[in-house]
PDB file of N, CA and C in Angstrom:
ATOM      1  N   UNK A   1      38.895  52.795  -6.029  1.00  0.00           N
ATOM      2  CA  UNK A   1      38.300  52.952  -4.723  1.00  0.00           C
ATOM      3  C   UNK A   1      37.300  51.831  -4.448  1.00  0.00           C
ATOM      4  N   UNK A   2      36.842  51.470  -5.483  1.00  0.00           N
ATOM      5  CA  UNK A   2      35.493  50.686  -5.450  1.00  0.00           C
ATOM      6  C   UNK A   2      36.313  48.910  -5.109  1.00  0.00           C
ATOM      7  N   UNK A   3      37.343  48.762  -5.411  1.00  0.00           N
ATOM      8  CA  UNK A   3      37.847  47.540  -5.757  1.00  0.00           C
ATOM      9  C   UNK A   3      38.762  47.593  -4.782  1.00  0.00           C
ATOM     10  N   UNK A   4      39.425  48.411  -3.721  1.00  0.00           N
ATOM     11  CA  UNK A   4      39.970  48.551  -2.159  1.00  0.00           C
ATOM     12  C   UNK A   4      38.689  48.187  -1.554  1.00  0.00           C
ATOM     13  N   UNK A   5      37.376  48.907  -1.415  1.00  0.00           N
ATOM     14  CA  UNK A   5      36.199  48.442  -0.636  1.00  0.00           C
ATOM     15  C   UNK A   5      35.917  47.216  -0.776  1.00  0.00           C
ATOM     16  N   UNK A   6      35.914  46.110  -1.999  1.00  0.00           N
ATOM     17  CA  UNK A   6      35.369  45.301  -2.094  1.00  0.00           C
ATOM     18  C   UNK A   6      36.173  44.080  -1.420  1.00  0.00           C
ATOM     19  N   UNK A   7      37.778  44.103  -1.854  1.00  0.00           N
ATOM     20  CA  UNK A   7      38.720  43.989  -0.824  1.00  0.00           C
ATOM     21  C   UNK A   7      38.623  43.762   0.373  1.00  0.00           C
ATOM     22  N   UNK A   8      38.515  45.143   1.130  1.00  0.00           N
ATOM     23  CA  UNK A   8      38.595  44.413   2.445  1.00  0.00           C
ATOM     24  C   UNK A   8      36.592  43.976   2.706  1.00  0.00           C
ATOM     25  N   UNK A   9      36.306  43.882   2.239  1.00  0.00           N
ATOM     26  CA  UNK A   9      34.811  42.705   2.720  1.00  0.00           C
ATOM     27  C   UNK A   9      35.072  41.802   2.097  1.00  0.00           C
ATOM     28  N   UNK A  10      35.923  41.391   1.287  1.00  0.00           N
ATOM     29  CA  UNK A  10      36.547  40.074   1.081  1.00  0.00           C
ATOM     30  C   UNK A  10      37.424  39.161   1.826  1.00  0.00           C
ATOM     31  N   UNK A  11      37.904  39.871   2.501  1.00  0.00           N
ATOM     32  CA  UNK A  11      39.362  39.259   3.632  1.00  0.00           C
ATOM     33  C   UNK A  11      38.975  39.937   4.781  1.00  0.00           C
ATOM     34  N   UNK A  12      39.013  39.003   6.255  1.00  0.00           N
ATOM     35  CA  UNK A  12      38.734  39.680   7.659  1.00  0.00           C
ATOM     36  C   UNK A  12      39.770  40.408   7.765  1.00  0.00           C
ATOM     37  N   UNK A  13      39.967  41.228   8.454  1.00  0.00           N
ATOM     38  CA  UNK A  13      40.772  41.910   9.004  1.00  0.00           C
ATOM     39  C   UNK A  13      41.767  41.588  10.080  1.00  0.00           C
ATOM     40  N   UNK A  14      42.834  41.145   9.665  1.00  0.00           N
ATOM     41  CA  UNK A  14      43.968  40.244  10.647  1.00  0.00           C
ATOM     42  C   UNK A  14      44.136  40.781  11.718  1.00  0.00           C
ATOM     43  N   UNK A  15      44.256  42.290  11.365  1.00  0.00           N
ATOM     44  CA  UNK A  15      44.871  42.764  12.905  1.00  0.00           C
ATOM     45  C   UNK A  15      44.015  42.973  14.179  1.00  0.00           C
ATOM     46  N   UNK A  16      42.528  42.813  14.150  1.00  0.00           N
ATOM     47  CA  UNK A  16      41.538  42.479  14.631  1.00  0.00           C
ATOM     48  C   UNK A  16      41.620  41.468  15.791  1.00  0.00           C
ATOM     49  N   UNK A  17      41.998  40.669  15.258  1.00  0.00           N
ATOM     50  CA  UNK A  17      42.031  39.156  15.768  1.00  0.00           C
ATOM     51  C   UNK A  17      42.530  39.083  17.224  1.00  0.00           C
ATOM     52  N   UNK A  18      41.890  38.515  17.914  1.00  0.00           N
ATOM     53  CA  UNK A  18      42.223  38.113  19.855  1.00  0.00           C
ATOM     54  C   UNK A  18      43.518  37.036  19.399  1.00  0.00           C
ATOM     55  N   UNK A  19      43.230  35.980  19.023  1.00  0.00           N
ATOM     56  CA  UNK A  19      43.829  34.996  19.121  1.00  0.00           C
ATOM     57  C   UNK A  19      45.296  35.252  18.455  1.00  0.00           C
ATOM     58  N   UNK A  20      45.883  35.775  17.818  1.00  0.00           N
ATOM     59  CA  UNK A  20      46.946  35.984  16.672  1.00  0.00           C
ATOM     60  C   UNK A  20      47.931  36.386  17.860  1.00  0.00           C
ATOM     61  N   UNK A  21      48.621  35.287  18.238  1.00  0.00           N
ATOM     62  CA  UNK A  21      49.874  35.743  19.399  1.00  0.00           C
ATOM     63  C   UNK A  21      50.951  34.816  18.365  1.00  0.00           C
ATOM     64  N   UNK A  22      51.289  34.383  17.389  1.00  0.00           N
ATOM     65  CA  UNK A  22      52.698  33.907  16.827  1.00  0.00           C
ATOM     66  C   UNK A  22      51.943  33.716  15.283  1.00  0.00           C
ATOM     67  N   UNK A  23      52.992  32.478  15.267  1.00  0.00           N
ATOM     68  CA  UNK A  23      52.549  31.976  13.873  1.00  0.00           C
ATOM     69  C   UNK A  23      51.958  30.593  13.895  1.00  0.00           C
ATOM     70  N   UNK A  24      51.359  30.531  12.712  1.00  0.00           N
ATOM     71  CA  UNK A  24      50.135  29.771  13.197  1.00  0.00           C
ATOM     72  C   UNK A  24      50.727  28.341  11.978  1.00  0.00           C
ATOM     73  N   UNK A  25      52.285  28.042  11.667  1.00  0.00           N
ATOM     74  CA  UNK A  25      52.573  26.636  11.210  1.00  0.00           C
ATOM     75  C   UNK A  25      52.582  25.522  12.000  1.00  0.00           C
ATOM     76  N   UNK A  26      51.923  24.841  11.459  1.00  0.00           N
ATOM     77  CA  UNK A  26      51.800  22.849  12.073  1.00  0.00           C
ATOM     78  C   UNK A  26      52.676  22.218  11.041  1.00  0.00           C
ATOM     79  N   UNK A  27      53.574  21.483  11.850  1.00  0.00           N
ATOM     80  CA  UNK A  27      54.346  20.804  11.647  1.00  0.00           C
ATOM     81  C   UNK A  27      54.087  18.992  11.244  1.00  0.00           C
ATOM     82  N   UNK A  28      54.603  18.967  10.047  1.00  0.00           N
ATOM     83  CA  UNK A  28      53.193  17.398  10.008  1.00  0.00           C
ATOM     84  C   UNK A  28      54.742  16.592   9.163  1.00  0.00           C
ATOM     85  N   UNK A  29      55.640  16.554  10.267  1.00  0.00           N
ATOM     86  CA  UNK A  29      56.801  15.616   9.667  1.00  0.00           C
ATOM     87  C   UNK A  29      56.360  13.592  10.557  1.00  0.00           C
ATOM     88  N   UNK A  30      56.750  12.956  10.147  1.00  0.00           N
ATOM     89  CA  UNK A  30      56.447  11.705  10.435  1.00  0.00           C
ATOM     90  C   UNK A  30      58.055  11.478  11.272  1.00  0.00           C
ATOM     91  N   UNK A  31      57.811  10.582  11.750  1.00  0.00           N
ATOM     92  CA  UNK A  31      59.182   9.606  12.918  1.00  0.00           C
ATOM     93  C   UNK A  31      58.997   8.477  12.028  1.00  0.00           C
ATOM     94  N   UNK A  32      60.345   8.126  12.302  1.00  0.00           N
ATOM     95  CA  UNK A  32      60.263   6.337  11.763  1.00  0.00           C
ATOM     96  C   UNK A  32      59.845   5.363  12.617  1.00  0.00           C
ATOM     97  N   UNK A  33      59.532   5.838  13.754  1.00  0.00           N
ATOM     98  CA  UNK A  33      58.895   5.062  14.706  1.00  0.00           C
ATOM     99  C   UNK A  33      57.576   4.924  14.208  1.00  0.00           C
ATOM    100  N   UNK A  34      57.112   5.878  14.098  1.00  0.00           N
ATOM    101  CA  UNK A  34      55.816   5.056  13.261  1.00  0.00           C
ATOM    102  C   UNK A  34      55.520   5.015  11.783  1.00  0.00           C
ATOM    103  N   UNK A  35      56.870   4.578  11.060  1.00  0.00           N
ATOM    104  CA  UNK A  35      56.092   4.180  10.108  1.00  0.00           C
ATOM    105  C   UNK A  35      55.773   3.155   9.696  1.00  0.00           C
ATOM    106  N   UNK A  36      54.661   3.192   8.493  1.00  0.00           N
ATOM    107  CA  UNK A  36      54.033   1.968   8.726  1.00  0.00           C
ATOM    108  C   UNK A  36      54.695   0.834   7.735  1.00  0.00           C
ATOM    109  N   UNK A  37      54.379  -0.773   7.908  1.00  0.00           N
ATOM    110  CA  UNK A  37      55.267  -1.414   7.650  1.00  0.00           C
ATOM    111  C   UNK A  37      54.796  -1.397   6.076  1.00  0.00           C
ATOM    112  N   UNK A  38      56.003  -1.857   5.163  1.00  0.00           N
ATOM    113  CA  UNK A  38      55.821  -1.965   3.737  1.00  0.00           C
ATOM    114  C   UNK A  38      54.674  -3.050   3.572  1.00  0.00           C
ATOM    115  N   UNK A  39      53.563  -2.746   2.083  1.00  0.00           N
ATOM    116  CA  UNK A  39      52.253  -3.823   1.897  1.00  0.00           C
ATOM    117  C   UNK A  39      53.419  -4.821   0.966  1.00  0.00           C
ATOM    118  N   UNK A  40      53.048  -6.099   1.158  1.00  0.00           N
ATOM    119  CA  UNK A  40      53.443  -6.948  -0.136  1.00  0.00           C
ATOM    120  C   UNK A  40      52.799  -6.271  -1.206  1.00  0.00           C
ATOM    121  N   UNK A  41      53.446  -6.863  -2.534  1.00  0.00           N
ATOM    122  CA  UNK A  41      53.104  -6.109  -3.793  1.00  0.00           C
ATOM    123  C   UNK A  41      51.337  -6.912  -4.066  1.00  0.00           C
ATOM    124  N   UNK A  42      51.018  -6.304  -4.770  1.00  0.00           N
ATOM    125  CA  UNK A  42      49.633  -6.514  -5.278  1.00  0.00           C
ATOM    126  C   UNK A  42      49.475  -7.760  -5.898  1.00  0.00           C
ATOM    127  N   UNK A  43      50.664  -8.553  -7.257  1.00  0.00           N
ATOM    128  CA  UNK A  43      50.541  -9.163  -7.716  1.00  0.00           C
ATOM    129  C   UNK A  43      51.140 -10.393  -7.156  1.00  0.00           C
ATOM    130  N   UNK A  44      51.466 -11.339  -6.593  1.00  0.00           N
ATOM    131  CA  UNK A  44      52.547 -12.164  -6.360  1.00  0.00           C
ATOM    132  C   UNK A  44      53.222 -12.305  -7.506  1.00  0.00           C
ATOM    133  N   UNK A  45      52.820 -13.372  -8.401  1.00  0.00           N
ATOM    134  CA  UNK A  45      53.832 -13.609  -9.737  1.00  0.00           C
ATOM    135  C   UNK A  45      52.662 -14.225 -10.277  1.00  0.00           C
ATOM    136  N   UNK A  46      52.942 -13.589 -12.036  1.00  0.00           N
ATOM    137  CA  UNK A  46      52.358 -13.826 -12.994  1.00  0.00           C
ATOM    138  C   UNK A  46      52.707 -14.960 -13.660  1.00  0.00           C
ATOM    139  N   UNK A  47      53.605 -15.920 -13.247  1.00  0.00           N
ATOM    140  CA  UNK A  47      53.922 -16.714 -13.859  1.00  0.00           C
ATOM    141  C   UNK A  47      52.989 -17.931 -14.374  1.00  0.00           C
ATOM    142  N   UNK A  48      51.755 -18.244 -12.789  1.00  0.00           N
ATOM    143  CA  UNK A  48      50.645 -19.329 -13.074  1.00  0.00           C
ATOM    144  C   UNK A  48      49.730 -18.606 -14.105  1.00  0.00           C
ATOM    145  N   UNK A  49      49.882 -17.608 -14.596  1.00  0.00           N
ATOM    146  CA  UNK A  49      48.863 -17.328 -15.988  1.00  0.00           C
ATOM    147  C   UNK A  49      49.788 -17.938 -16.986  1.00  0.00           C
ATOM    148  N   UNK A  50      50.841 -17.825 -17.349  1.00  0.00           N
ATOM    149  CA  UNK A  50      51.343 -18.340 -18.340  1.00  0.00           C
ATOM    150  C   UNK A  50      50.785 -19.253 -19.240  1.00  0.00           C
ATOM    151  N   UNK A  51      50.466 -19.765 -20.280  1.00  0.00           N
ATOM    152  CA  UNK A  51      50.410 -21.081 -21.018  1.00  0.00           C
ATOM    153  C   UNK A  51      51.838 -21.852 -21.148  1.00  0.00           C
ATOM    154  N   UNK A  52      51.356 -22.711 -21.571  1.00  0.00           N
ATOM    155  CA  UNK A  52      53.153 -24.054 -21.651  1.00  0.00           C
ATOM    156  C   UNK A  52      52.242 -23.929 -23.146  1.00  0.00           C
ATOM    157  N   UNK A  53      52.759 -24.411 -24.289  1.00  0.00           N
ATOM    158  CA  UNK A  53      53.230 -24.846 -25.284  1.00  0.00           C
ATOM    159  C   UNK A  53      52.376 -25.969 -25.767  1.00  0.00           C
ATOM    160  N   UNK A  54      52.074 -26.918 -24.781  1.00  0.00           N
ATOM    161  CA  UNK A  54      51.420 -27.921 -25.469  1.00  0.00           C
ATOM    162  C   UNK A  54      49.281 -27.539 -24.922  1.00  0.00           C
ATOM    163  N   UNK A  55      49.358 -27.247 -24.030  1.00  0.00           N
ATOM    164  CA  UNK A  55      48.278 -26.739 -23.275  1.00  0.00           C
ATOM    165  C   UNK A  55      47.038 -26.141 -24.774  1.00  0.00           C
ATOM    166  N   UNK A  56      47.155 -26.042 -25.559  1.00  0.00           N
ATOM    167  CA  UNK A  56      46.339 -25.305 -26.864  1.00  0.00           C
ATOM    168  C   UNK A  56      45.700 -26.233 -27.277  1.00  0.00           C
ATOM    169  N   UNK A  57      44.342 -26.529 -27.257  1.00  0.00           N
ATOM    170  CA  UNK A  57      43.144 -27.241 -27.650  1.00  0.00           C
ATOM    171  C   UNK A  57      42.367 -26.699 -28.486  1.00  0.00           C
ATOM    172  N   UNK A  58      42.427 -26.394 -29.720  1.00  0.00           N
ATOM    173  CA  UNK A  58      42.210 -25.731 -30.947  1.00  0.00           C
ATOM    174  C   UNK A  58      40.660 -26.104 -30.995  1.00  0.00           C
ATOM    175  N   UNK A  59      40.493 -27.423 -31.349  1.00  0.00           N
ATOM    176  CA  UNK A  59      39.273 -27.980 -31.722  1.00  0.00           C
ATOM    177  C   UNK A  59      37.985 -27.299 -30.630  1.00  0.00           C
ATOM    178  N   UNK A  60      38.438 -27.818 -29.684  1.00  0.00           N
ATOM    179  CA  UNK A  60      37.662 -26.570 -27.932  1.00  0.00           C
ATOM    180  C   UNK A  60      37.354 -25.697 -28.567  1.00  0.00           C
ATOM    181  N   UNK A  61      38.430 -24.771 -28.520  1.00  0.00           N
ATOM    182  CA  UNK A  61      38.467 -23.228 -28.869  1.00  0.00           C
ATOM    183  C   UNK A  61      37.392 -22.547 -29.706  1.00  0.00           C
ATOM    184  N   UNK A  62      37.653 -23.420 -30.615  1.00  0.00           N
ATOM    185  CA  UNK A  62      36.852 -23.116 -32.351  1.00  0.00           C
ATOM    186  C   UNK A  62      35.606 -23.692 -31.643  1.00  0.00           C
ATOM    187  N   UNK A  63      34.935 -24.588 -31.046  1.00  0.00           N
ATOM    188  CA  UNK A  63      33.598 -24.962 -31.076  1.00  0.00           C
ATOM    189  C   UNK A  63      32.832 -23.807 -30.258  1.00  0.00           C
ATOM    190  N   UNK A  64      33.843 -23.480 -29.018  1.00  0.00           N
ATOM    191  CA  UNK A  64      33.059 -22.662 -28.163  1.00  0.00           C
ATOM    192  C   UNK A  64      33.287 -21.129 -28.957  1.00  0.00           C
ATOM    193  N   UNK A  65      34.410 -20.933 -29.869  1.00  0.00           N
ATOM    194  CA  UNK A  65      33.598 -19.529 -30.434  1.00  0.00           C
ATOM    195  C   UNK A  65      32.794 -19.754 -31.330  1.00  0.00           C
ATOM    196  N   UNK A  66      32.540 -21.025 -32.113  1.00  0.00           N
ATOM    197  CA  UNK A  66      31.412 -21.012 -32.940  1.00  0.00           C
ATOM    198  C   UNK A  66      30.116 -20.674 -32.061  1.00  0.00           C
ATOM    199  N   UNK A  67      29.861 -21.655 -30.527  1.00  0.00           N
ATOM    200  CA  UNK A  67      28.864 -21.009 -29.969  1.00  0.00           C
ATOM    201  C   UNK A  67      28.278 -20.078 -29.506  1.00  0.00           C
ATOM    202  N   UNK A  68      29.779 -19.030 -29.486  1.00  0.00           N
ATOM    203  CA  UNK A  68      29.318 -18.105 -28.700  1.00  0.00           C
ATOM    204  C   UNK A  68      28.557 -16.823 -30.140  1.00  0.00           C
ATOM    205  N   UNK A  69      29.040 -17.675 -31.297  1.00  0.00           N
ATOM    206  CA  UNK A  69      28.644 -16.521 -32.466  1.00  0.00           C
ATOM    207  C   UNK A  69      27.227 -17.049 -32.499  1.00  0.00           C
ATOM    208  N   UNK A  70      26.752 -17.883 -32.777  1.00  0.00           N
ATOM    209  CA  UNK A  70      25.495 -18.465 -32.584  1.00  0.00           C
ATOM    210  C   UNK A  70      24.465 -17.767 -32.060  1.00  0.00           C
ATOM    211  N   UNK A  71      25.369 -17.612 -30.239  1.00  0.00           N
ATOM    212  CA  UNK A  71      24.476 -16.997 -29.245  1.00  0.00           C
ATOM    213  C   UNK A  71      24.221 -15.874 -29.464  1.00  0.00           C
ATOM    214  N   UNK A  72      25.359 -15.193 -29.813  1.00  0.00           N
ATOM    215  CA  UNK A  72      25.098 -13.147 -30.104  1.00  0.00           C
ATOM    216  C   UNK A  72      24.304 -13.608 -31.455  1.00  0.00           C
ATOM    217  N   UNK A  73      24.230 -14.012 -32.399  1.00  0.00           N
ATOM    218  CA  UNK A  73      23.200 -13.707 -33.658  1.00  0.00           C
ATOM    219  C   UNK A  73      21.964 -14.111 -33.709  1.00  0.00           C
ATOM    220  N   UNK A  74      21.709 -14.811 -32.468  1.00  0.00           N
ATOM    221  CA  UNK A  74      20.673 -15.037 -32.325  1.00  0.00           C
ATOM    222  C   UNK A  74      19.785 -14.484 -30.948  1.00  0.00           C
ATOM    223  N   UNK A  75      21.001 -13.294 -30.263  1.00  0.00           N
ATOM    224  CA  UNK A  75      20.334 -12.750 -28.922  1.00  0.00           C
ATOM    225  C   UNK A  75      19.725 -11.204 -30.330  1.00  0.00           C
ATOM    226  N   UNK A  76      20.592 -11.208 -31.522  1.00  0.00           N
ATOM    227  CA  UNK A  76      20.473  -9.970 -32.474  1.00  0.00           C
ATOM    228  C   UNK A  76      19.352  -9.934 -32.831  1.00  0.00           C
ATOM    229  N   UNK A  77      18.746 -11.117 -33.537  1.00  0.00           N
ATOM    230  CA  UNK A  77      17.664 -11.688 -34.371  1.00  0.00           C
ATOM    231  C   UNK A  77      16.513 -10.779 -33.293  1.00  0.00           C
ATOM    232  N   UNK A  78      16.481 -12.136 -32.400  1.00  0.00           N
ATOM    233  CA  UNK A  78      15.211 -11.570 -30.685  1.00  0.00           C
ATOM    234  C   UNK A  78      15.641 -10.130 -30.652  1.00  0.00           C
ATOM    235  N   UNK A  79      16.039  -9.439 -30.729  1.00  0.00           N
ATOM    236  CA  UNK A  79      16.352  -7.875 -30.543  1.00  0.00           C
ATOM    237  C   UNK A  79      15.373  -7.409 -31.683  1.00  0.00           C
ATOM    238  N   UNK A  80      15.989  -7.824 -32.302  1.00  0.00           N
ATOM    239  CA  UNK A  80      15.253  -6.959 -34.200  1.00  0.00           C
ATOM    240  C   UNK A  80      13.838  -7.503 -33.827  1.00  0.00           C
ATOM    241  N   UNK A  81      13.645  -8.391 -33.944  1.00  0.00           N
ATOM    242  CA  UNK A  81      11.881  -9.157 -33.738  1.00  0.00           C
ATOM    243  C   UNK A  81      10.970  -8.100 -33.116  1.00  0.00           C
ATOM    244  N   UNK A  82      11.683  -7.877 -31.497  1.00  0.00           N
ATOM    245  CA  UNK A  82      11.386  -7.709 -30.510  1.00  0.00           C
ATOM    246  C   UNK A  82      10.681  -5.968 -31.366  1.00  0.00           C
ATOM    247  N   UNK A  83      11.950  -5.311 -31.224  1.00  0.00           N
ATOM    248  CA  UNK A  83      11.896  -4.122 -32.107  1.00  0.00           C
ATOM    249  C   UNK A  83      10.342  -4.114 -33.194  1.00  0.00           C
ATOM    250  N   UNK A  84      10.681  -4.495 -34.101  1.00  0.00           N
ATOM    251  CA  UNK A  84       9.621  -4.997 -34.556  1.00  0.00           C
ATOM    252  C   UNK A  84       8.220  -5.168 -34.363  1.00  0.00           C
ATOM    253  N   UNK A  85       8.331  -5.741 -33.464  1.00  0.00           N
ATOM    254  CA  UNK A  85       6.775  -6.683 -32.725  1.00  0.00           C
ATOM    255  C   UNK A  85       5.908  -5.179 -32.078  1.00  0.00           C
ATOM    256  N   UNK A  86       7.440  -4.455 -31.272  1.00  0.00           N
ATOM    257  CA  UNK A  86       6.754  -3.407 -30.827  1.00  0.00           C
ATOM    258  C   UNK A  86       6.089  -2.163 -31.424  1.00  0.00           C
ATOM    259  N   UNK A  87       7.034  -1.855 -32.643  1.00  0.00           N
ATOM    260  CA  UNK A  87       6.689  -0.864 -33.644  1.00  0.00           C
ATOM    261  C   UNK A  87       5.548  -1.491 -34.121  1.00  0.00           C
ATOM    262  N   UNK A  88       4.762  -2.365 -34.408  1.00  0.00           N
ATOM    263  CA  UNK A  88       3.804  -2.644 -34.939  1.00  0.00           C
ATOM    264  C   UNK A  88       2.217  -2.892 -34.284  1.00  0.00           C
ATOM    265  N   UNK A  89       2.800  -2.836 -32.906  1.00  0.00           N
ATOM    266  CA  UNK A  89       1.699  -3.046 -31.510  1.00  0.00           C
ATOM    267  C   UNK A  89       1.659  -1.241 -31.781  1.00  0.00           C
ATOM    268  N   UNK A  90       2.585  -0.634 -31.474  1.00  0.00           N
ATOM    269  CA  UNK A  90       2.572   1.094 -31.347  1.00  0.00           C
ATOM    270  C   UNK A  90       1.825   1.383 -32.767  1.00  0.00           C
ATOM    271  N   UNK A  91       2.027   1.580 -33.608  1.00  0.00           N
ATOM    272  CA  UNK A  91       1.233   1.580 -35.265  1.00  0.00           C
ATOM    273  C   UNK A  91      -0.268   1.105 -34.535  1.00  0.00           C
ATOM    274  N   UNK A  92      -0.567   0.600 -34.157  1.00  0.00           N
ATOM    275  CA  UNK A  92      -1.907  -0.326 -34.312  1.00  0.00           C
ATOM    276  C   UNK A  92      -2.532   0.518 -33.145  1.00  0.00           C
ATOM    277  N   UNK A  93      -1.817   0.324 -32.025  1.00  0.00           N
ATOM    278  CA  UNK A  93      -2.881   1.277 -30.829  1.00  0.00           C
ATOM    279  C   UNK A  93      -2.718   2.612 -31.296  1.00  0.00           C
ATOM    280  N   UNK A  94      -2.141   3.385 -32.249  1.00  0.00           N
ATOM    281  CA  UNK A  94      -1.968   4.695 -32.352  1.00  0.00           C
ATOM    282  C   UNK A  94      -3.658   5.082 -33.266  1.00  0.00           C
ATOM    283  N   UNK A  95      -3.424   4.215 -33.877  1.00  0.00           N
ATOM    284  CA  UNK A  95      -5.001   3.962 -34.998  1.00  0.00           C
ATOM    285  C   UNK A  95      -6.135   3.855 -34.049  1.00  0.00           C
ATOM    286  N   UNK A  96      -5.844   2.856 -33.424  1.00  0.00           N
ATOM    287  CA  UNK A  96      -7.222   2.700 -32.176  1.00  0.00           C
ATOM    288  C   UNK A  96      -7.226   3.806 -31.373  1.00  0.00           C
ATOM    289  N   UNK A  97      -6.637   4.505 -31.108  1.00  0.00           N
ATOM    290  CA  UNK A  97      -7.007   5.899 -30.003  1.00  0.00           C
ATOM    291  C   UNK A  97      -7.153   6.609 -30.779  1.00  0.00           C
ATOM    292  N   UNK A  98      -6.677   6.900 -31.780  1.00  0.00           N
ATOM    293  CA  UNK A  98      -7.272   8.164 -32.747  1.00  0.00           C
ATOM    294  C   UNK A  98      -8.615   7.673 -33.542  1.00  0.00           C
ATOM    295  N   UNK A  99      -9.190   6.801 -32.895  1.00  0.00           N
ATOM    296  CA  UNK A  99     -10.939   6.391 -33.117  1.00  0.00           C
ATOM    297  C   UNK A  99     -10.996   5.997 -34.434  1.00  0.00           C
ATOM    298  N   UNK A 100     -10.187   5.544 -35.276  1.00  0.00           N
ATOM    299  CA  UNK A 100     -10.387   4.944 -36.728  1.00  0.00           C
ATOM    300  C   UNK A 100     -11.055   3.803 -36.620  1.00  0.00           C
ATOM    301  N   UNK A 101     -11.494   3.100 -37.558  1.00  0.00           N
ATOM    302  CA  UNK A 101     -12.097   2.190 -37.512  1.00  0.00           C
ATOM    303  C   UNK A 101     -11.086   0.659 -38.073  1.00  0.00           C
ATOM    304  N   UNK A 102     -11.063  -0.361 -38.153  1.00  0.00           N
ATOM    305  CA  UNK A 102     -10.114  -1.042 -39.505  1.00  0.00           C
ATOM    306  C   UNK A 102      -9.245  -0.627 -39.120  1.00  0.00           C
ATOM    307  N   UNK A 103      -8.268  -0.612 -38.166  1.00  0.00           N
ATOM    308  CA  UNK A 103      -6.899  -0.736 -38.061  1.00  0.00           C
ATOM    309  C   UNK A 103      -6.171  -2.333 -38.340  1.00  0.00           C
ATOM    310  N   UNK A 104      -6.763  -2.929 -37.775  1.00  0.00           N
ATOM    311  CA  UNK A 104      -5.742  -4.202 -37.988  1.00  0.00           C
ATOM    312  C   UNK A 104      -5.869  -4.549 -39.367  1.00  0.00           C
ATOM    313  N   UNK A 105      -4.356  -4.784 -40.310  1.00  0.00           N
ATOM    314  CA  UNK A 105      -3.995  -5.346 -41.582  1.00  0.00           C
ATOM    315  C   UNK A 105      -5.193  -6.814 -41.948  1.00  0.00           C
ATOM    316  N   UNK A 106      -5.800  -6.196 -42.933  1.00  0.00           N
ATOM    317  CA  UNK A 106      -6.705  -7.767 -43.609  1.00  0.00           C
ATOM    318  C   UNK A 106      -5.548  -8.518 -44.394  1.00  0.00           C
ATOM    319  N   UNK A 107      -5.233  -9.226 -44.082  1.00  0.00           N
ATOM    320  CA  UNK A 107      -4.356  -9.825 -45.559  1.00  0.00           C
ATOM    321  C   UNK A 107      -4.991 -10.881 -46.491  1.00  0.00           C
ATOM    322  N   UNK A 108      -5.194 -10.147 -47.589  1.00  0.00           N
ATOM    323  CA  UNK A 108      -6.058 -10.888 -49.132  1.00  0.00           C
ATOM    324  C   UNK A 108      -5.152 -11.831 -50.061  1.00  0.00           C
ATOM    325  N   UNK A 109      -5.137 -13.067 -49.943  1.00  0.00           N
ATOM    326  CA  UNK A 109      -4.310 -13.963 -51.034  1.00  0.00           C
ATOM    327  C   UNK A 109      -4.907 -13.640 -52.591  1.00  0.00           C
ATOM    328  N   UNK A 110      -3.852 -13.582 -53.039  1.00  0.00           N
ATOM    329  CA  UNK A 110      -3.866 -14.043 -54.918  1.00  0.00           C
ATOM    330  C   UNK A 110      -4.703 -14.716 -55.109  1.00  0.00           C
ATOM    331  N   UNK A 111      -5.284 -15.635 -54.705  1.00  0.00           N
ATOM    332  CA  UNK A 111      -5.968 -17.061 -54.726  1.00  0.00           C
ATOM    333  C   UNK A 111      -7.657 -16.566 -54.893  1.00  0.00           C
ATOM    334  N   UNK A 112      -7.566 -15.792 -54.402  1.00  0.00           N
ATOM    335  CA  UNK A 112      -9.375 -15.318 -54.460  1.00  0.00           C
ATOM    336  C   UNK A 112      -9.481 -14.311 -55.279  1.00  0.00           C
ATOM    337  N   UNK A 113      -8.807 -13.599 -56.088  1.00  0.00           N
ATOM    338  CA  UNK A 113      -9.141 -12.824 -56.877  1.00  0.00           C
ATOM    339  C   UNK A 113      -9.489 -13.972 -58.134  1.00  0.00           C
TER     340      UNK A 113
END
């Protein structure tokens, strides 16, 4: 009983309805009169990517990936530093706000003992 009530306050009531004089399908077929004209394809031809055979400049190749290893191990390095530099600024002001005194590292050589 409970689940007929809930039912119909779920769904209006059709037979209600002013407007309901047939059926209510739209027809959504196309004419060839208008259809629309075919796109060229996306790619023209893949052929100007191709390489030819003799086109391979090895010596090039190899210098510019040597540079480019260069560049990443040394954008790595500045990363780690960076890392670094900061963990050790954070260490140091953490000491200074918690009111210690002597935070910054003394460094003592061998030489004077």
């Amino acid at each position: 009983m409970l689940a007929a009530g809930m039912l119909n306050c779920l769904m209006p009531d059709r037979s209600s309805s002013p407007s309901d004089n047939g059926s209510r399908v739209v027809s959504f077929r196309r004419s060839n009169a208008n259809a629309r004209p075919t796109a060229p394809p996306a790619v023209d031809d893949l052929a100007k990517y191709e390489r030819t055979e003799g086109s391979d400049d090895y010596r090039h190749r190899m210098i510019v990936n040597v540079t480019a290893f260069v560049f990443v191990i040394g954008l790595i390095g500045a990363g780690i530093w960076l890392a670094d530099t900061m963990a050790a600024m954070r260490k140091n002001q953490d000491c200074v706000l918690s009111g210690r005194r002597g935070c910054s590292p003394v460094e003592v050589t061998k030489d004077r003992w």
